[in-house]
PDB file of N, CA and C in Angstrom:
ATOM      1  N   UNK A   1      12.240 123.364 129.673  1.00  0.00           N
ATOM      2  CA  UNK A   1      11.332 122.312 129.246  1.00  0.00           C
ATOM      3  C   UNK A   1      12.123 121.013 129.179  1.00  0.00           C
ATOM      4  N   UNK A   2      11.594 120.067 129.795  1.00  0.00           N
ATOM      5  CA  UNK A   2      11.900 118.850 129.679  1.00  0.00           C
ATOM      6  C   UNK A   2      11.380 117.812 128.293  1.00  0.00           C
ATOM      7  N   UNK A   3      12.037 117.084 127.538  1.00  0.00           N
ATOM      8  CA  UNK A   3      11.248 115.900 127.225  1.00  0.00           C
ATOM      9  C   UNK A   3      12.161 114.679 126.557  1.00  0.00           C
ATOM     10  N   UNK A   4      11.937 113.903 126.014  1.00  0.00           N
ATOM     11  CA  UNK A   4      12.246 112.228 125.954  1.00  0.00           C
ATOM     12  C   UNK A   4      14.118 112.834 125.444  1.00  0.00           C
ATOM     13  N   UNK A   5      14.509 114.290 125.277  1.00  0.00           N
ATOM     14  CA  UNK A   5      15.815 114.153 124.816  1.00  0.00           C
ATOM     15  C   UNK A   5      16.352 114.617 125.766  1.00  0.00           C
ATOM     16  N   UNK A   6      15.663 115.133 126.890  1.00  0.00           N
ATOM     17  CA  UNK A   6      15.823 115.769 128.338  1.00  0.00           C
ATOM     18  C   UNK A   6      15.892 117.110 128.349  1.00  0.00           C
ATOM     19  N   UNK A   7      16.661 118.004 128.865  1.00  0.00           N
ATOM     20  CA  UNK A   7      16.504 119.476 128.963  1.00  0.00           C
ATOM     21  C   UNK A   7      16.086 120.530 127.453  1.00  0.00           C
ATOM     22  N   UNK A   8      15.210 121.517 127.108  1.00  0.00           N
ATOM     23  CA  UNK A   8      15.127 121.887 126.088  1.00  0.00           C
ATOM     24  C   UNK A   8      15.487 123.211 126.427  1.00  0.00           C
ATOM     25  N   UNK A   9      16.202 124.607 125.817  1.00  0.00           N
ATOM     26  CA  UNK A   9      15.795 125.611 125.883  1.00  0.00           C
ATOM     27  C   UNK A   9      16.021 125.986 124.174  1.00  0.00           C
ATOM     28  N   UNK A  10      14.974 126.293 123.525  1.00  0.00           N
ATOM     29  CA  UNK A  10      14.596 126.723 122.638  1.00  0.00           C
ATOM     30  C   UNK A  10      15.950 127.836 121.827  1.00  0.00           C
ATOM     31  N   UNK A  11      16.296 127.546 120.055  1.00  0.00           N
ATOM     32  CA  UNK A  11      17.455 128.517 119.669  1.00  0.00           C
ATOM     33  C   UNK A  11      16.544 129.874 119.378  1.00  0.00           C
ATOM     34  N   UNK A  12      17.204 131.045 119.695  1.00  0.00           N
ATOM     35  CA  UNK A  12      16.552 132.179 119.437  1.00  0.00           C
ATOM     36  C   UNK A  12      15.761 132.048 118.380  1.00  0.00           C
ATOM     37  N   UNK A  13      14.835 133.159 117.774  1.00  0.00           N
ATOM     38  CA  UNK A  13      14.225 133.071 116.027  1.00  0.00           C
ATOM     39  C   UNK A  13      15.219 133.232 115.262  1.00  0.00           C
ATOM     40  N   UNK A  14      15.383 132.701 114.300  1.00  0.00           N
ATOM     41  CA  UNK A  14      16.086 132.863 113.101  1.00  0.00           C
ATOM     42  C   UNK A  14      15.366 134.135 111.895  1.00  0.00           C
ATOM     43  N   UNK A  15      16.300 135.250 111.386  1.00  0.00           N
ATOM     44  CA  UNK A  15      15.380 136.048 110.391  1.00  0.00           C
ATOM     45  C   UNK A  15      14.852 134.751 109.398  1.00  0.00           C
ATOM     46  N   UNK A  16      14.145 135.746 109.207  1.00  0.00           N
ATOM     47  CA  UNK A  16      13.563 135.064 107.343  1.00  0.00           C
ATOM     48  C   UNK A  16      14.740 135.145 107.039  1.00  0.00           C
ATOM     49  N   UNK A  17      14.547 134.111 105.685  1.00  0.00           N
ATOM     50  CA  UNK A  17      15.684 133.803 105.131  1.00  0.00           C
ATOM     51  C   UNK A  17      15.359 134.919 103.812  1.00  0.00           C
ATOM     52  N   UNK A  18      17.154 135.652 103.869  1.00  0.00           N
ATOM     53  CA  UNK A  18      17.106 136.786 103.013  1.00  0.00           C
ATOM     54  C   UNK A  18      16.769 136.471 101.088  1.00  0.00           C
ATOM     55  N   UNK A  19      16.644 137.166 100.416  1.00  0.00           N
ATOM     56  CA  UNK A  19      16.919 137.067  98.848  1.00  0.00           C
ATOM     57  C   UNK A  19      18.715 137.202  98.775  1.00  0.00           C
ATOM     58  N   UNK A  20      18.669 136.718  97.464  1.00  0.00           N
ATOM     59  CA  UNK A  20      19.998 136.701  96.827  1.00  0.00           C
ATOM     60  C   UNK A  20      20.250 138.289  95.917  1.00  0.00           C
ATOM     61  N   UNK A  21      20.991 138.981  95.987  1.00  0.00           N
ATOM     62  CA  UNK A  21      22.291 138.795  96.459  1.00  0.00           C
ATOM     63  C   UNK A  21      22.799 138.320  97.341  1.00  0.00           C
ATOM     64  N   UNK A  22      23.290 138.132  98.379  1.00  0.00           N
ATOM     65  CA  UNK A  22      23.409 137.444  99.342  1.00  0.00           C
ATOM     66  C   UNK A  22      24.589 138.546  99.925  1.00  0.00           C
ATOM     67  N   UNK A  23      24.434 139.052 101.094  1.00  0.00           N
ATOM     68  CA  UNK A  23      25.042 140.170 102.148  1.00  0.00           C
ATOM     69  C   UNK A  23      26.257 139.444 102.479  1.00  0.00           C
ATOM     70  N   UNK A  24      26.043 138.104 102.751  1.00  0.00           N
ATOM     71  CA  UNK A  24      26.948 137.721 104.180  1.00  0.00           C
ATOM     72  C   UNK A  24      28.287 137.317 103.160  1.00  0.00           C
ATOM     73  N   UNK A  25      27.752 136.450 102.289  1.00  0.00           N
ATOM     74  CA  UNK A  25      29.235 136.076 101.268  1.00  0.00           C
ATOM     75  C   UNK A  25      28.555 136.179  99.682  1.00  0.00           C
ATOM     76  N   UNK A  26      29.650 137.003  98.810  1.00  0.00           N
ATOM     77  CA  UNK A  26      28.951 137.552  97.742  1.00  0.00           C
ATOM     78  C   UNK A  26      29.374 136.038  96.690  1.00  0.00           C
ATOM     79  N   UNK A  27      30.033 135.390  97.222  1.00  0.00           N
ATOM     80  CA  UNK A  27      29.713 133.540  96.527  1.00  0.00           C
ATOM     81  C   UNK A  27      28.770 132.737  97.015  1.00  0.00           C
ATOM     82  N   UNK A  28      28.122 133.205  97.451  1.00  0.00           N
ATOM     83  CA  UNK A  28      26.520 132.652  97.875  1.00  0.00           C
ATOM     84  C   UNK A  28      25.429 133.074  97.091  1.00  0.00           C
ATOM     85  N   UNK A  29      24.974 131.935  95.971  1.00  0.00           N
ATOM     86  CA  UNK A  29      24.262 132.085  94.608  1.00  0.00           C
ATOM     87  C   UNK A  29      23.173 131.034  95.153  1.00  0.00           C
ATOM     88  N   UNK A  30      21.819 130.950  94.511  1.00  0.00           N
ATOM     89  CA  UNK A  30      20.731 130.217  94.522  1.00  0.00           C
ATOM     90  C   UNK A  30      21.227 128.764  94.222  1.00  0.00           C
ATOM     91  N   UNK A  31      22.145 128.825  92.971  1.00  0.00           N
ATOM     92  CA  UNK A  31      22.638 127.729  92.871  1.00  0.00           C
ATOM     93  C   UNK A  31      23.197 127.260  93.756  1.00  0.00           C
ATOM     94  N   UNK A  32      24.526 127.634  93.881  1.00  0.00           N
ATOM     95  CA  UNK A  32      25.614 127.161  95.168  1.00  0.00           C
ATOM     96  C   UNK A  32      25.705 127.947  96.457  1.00  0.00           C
ATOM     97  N   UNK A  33      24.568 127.393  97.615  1.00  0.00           N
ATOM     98  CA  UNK A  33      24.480 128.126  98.727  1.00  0.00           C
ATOM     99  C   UNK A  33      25.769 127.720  99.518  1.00  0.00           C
ATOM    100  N   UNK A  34      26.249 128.666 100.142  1.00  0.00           N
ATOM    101  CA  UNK A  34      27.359 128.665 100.616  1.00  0.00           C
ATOM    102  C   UNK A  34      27.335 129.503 102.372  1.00  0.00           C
ATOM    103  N   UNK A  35      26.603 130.254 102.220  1.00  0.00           N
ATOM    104  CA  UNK A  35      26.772 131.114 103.598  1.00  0.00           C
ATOM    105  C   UNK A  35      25.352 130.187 104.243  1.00  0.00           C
ATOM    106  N   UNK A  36      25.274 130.058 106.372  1.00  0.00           N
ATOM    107  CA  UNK A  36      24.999 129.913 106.977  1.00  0.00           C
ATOM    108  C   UNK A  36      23.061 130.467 106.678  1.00  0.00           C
ATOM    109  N   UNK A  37      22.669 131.481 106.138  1.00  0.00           N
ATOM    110  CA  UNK A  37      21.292 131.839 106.373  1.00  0.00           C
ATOM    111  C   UNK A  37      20.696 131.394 104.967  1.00  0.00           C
ATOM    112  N   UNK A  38      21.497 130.959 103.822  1.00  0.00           N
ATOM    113  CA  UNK A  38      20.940 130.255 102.480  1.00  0.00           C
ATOM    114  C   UNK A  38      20.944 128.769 102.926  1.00  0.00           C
ATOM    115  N   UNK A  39      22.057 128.157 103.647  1.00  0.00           N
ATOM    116  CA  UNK A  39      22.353 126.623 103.330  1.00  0.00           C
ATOM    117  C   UNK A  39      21.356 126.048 104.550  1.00  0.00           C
ATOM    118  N   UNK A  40      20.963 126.803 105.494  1.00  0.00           N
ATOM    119  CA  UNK A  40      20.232 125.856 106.712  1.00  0.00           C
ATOM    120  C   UNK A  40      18.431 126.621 106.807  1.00  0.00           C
ATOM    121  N   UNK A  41      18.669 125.569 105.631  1.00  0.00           N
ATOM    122  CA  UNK A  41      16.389 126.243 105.501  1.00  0.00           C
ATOM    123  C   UNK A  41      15.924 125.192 105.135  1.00  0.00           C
ATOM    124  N   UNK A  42      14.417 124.799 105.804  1.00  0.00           N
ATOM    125  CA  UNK A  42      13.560 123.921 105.219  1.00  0.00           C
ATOM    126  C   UNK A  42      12.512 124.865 103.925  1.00  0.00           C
ATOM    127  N   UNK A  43      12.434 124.087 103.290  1.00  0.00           N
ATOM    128  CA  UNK A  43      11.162 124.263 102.039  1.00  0.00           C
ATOM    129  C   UNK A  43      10.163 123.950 102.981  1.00  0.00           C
ATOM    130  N   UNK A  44       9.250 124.658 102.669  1.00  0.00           N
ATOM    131  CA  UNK A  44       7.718 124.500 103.177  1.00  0.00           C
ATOM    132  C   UNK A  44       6.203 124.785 102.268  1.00  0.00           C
ATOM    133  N   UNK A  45       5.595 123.449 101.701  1.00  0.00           N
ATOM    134  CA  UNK A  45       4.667 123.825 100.848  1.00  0.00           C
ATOM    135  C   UNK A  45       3.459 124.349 101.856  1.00  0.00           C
ATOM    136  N   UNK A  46       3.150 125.478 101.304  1.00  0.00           N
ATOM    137  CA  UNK A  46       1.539 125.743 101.598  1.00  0.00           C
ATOM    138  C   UNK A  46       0.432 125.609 101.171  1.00  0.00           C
ATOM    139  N   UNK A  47      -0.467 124.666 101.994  1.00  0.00           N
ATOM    140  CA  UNK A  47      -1.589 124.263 100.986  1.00  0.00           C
ATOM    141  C   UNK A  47      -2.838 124.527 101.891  1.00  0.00           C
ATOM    142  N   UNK A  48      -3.919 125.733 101.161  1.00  0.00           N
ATOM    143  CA  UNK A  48      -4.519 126.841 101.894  1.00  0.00           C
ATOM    144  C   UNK A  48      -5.852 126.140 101.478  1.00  0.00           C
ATOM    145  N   UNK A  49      -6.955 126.061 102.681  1.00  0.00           N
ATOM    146  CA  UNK A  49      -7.719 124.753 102.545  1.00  0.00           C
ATOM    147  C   UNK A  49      -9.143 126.055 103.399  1.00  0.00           C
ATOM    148  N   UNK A  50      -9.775 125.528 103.432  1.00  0.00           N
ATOM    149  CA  UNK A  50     -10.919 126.286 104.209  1.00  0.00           C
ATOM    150  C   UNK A  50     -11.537 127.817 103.998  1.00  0.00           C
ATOM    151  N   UNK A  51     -11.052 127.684 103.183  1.00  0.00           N
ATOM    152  CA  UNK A  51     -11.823 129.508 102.565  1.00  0.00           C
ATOM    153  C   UNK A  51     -10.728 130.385 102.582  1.00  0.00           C
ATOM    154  N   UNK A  52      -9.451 129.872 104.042  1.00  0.00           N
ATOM    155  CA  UNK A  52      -8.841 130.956 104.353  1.00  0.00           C
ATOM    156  C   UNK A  52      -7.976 131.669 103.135  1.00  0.00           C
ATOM    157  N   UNK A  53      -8.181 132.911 103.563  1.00  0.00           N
ATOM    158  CA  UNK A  53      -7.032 134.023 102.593  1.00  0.00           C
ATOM    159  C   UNK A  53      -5.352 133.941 102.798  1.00  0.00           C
ATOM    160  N   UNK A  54      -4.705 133.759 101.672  1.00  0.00           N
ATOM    161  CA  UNK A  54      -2.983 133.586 101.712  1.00  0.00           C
ATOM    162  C   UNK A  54      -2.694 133.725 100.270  1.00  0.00           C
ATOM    163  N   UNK A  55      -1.857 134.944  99.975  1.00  0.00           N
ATOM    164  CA  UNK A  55      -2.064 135.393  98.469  1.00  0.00           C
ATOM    165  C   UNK A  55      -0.067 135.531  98.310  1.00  0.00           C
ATOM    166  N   UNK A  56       0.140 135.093  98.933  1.00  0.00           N
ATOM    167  CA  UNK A  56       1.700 134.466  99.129  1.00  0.00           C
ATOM    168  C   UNK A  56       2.100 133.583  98.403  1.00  0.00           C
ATOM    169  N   UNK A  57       3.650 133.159  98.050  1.00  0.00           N
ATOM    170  CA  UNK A  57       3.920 131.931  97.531  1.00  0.00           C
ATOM    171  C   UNK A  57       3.657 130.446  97.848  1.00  0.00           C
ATOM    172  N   UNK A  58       3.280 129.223  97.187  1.00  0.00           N
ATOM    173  CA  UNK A  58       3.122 127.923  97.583  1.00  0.00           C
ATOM    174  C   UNK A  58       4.018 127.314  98.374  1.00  0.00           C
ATOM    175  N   UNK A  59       5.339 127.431  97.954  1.00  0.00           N
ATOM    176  CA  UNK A  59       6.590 127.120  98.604  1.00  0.00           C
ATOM    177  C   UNK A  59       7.642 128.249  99.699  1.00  0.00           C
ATOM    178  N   UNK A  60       7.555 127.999 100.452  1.00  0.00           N
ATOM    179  CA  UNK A  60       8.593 129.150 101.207  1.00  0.00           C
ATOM    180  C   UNK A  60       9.948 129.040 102.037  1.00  0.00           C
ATOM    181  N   UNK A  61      10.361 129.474 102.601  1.00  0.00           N
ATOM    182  CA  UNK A  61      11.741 128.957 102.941  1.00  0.00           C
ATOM    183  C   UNK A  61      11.919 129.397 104.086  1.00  0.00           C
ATOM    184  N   UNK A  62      11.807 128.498 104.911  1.00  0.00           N
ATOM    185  CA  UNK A  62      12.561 129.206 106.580  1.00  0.00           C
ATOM    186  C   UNK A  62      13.722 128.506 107.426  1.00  0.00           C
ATOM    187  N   UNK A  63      13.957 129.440 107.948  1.00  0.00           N
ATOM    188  CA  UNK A  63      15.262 128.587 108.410  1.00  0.00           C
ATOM    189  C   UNK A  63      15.229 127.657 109.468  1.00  0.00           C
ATOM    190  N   UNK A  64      16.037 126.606 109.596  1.00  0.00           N
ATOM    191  CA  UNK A  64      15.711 125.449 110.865  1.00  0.00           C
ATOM    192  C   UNK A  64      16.556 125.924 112.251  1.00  0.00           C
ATOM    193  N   UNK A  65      16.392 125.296 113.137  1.00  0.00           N
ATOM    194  CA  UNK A  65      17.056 125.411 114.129  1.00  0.00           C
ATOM    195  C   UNK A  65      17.704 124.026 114.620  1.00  0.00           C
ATOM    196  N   UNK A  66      18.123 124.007 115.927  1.00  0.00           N
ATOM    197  CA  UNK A  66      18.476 122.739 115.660  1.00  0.00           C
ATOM    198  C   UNK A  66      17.842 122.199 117.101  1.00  0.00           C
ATOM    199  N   UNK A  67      17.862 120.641 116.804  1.00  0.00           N
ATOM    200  CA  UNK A  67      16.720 120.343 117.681  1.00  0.00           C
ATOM    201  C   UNK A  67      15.269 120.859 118.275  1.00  0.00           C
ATOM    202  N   UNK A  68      14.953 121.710 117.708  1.00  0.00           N
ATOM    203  CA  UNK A  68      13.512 122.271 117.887  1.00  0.00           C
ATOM    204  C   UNK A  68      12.343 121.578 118.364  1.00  0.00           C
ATOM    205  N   UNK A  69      11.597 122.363 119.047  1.00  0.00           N
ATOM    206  CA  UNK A  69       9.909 121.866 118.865  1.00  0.00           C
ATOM    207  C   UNK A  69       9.081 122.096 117.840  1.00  0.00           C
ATOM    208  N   UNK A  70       8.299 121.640 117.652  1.00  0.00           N
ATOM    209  CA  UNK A  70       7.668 122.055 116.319  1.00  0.00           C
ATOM    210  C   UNK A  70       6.981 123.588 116.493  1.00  0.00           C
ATOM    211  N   UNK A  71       6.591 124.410 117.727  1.00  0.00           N
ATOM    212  CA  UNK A  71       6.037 125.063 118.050  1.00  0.00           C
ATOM    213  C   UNK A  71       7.396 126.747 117.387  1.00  0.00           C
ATOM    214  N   UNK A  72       8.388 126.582 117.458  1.00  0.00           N
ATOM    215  CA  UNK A  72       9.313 127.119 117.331  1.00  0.00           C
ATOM    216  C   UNK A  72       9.086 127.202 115.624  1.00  0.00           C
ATOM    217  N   UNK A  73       8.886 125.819 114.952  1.00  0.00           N
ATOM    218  CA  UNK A  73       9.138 126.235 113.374  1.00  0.00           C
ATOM    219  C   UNK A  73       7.534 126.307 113.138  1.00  0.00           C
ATOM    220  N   UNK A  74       6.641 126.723 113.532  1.00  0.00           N
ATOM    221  CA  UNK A  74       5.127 127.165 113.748  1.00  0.00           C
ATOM    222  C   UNK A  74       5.458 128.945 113.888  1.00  0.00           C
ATOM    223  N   UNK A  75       6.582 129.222 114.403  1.00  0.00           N
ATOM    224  CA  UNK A  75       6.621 130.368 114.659  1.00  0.00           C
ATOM    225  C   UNK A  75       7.461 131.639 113.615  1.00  0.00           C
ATOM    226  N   UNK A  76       8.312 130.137 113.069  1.00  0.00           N
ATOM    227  CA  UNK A  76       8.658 130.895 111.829  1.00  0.00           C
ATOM    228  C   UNK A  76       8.538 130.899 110.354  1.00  0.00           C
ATOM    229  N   UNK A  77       7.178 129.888 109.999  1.00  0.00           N
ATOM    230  CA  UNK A  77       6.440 130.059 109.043  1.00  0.00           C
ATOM    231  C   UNK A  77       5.137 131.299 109.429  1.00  0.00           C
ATOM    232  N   UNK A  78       4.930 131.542 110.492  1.00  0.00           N
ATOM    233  CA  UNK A  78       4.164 132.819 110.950  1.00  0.00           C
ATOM    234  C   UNK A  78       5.002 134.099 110.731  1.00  0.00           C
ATOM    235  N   UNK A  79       5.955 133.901 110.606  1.00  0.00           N
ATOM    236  CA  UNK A  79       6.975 134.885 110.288  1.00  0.00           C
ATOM    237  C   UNK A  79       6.806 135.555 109.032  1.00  0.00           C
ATOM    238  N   UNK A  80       6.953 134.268 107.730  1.00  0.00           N
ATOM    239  CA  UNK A  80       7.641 134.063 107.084  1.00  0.00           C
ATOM    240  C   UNK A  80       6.199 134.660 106.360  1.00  0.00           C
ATOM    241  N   UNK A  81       5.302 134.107 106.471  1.00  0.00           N
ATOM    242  CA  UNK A  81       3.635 134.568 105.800  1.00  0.00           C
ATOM    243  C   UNK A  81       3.047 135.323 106.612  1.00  0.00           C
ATOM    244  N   UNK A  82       2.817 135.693 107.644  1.00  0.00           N
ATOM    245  CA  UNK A  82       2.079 136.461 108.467  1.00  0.00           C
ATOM    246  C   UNK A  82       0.928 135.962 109.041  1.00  0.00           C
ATOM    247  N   UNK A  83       0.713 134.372 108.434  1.00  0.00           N
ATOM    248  CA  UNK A  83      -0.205 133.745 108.860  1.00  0.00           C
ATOM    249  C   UNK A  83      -0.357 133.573 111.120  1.00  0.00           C
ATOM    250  N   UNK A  84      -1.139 133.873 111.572  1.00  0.00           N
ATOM    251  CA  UNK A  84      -1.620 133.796 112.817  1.00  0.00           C
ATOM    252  C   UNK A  84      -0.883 131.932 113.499  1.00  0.00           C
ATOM    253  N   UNK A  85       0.090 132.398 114.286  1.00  0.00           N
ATOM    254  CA  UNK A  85       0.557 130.953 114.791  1.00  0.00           C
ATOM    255  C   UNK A  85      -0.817 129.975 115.283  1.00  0.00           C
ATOM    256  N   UNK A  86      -1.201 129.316 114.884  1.00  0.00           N
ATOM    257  CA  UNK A  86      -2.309 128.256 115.467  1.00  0.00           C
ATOM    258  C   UNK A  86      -3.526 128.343 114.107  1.00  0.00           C
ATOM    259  N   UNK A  87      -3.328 129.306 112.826  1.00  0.00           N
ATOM    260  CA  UNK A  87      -4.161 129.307 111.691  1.00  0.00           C
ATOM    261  C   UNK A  87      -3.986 128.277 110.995  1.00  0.00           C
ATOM    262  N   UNK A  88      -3.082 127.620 111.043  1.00  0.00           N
ATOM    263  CA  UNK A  88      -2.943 126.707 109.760  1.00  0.00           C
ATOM    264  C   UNK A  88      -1.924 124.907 110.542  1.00  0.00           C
ATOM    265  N   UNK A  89      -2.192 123.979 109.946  1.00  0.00           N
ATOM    266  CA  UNK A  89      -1.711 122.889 110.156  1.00  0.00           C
ATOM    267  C   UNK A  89      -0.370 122.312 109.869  1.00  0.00           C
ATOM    268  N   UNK A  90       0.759 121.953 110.547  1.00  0.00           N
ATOM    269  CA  UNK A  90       1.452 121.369 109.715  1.00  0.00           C
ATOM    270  C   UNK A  90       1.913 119.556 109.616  1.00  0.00           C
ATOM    271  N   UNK A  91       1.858 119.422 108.467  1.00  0.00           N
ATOM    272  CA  UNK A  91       2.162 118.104 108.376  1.00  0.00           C
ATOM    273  C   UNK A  91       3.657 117.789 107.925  1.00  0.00           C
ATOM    274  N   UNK A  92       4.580 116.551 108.344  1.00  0.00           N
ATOM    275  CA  UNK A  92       5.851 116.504 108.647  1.00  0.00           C
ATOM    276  C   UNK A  92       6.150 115.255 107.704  1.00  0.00           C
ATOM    277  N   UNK A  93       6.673 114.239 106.591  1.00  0.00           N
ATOM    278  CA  UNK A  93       6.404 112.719 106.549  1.00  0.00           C
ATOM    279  C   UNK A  93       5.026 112.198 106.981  1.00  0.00           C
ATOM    280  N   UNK A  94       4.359 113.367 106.454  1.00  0.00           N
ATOM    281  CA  UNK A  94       2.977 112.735 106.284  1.00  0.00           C
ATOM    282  C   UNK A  94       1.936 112.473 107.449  1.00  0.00           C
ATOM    283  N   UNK A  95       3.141 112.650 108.477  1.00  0.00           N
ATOM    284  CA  UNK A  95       1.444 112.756 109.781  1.00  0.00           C
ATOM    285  C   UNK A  95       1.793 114.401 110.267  1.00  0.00           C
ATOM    286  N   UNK A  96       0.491 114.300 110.929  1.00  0.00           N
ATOM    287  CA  UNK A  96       0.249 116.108 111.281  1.00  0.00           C
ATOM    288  C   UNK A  96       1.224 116.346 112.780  1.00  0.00           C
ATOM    289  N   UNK A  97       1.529 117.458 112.824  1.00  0.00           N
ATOM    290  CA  UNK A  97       2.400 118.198 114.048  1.00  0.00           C
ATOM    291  C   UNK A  97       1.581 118.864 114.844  1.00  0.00           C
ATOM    292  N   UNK A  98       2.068 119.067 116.011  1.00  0.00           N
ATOM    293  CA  UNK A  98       1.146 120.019 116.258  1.00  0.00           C
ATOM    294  C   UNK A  98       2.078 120.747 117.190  1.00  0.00           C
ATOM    295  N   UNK A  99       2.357 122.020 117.894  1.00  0.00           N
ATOM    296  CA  UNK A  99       3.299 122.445 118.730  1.00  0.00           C
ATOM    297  C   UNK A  99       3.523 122.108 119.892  1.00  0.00           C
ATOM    298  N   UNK A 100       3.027 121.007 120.392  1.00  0.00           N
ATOM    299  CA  UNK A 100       3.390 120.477 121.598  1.00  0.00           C
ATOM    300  C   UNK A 100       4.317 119.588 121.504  1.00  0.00           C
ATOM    301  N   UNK A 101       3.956 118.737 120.475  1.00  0.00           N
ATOM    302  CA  UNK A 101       4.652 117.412 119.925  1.00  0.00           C
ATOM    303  C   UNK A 101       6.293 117.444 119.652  1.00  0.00           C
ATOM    304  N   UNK A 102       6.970 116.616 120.398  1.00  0.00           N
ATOM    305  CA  UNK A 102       8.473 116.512 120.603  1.00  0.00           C
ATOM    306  C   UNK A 102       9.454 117.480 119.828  1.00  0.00           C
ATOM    307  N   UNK A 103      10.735 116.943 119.332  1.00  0.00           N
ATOM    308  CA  UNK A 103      11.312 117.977 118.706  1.00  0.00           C
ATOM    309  C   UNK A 103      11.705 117.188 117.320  1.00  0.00           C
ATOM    310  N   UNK A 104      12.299 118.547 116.447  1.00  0.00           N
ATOM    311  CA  UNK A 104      13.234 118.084 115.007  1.00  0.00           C
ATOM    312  C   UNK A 104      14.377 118.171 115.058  1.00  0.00           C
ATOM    313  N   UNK A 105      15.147 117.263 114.506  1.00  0.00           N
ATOM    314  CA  UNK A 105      16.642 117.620 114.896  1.00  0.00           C
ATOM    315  C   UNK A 105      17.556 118.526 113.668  1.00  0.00           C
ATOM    316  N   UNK A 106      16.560 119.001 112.208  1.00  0.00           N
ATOM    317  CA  UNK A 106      16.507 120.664 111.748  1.00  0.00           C
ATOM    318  C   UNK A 106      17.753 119.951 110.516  1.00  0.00           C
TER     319      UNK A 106
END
């Protein structure tokens, strides 16, 4: 894929981001994230609008990639809730995304 940053090929999925204890380094606390799958996550509020059903948390945590499309972090809040990729909207600084629309630099 091409676009305004020139060549794209997409970073693999990232897991959900695990609970604490934390596997990878046992000094990796909620407080002081320290290992690679705690320290590189966006927060993501969910705000469930249209009747639809989501009995999940408000806030969730997934991990970024770098330089992404938005279609990529569409794919891992579908992950992350089970919500259907294309069920729900996301908005970024306040204007809406949609998965076509350029990339994040995560």
């Amino acid at each position: 894929i091409r676009d305004a940053y020139g060549e794209y090929t997409p970073s693999p999925p990232e897991p959900v981001v695990p609970p604490f204890p934390c596997i990878v380094n046992p000094a990796c606390t909620a407080e002081k994230t320290l290992c690679h799958c705690h320290s590189n996550i966006l927060f993501v509020r969910l705000m469930v609008a249209g009747g639809r059903e989501y009995d999940g948390p408000n806030v969730i945590k997934i991990p970024y990639g770098r330089w992404e499309n938005w279609q990529w972090y569409a794919d891992r809040i579908s992950d992350a809730t089970g919500l259907e990729p294309g069920s729900f909207r996301m908005i970024f600084a306040g204007c809406e995304r949609r998965p076509g629309d350029g990339r994040h630099s995560g």
